[in-house]
Protein backbone atom coordinates (compact mmCIF):
# COMPACT_ATOMS: atom_id res chain seq x y z
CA UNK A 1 0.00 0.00 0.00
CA UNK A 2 1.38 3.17 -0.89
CA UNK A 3 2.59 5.88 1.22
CA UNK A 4 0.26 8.80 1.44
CA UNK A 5 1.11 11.26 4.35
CA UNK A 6 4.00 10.66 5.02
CA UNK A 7 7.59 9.40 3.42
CA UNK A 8 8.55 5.58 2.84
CA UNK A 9 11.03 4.22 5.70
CA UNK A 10 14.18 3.11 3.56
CA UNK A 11 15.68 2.82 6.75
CA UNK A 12 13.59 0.41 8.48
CA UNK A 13 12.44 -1.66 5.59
CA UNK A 14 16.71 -2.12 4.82
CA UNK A 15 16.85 -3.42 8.74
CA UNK A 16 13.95 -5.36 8.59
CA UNK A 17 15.63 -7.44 5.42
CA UNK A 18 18.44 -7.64 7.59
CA UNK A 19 17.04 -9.18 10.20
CA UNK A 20 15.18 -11.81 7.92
CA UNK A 21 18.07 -12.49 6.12
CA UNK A 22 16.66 -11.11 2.57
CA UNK A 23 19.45 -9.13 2.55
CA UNK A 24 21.98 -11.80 2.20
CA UNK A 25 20.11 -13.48 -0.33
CA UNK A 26 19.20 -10.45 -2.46
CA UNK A 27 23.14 -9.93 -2.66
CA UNK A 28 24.03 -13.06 -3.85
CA UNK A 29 21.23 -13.01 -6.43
CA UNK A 30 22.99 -10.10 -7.67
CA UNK A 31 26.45 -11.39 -7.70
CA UNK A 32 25.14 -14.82 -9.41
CA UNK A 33 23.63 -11.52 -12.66
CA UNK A 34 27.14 -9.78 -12.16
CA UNK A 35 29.23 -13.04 -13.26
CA UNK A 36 26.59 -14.33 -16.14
CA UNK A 37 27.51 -10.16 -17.53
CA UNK A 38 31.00 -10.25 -17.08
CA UNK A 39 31.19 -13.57 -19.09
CA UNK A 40 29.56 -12.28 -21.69
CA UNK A 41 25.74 -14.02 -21.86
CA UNK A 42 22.91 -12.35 -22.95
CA UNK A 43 20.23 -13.28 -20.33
CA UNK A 44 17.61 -10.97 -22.37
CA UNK A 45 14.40 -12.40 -21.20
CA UNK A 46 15.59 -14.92 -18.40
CA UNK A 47 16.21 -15.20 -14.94
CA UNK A 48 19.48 -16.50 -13.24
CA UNK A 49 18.26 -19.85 -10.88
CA UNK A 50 20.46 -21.31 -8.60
CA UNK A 51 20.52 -25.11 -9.27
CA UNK A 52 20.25 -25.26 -5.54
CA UNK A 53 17.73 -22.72 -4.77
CA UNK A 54 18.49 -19.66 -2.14
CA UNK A 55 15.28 -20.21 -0.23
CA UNK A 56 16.75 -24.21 0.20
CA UNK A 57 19.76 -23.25 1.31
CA UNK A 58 22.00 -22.98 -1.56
CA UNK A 59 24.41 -20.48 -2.97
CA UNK A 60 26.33 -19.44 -5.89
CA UNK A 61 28.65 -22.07 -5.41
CA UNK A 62 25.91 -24.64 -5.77
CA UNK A 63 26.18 -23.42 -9.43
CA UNK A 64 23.60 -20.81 -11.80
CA UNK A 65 21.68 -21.76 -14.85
CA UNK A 66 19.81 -19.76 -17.22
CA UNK A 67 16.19 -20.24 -17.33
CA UNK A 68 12.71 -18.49 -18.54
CA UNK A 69 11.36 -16.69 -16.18
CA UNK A 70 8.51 -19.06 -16.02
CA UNK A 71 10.11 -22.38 -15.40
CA UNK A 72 12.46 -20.62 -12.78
CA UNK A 73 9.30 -19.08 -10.48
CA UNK A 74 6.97 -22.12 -10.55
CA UNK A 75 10.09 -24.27 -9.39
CA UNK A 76 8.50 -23.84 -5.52
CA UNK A 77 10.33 -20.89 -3.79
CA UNK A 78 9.35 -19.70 -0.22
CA UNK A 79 5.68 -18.58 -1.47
CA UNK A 80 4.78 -21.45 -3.55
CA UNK A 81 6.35 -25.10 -2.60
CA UNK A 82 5.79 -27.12 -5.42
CA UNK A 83 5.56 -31.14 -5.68
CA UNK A 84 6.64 -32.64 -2.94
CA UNK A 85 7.26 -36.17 -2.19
């Protein structure tokens, strides 16, 4: 919901992704787009997925693919599981 009378808290939504550990996440989402630019690939149109995923545990180390944006949301993040088993 937008904020009418009064100005947006930067400050306390950036602590309160802190504390949840978005933060850490968010940053190594961004590294993970940083290397796919510096080697070159046109990602155009796709998202960067972690083979592991974030929200699972896993990292940049776990290795990146490129994927469409569709296939990489419905694989079951935080919000929306997917098949289990």
């Amino acid at each position: 919901m937008p904020y009418k009378n009064k100005p947006r808290p930067y400050k306390k939504e950036y602590k309160q992704q802190k504390s949840r550990g978005e933060h850490k996440d968010r940053m190594e989402r961004q590294r993970a787009r940083r290397k796919m630019d510096k080697k070159g690939i046109d990602r155009k149109g796709k998202d960067i997925a972690h083979k592991k995923a974030l929200s699972r545990g896993g990292s940049n180390k776990d290795g990146v693919k490129l994927q469409s944006p569709k296939k990489n949301r419905a694989a079951g993040g935080k919000l929306s599981r997917g098949k289990r088993k």
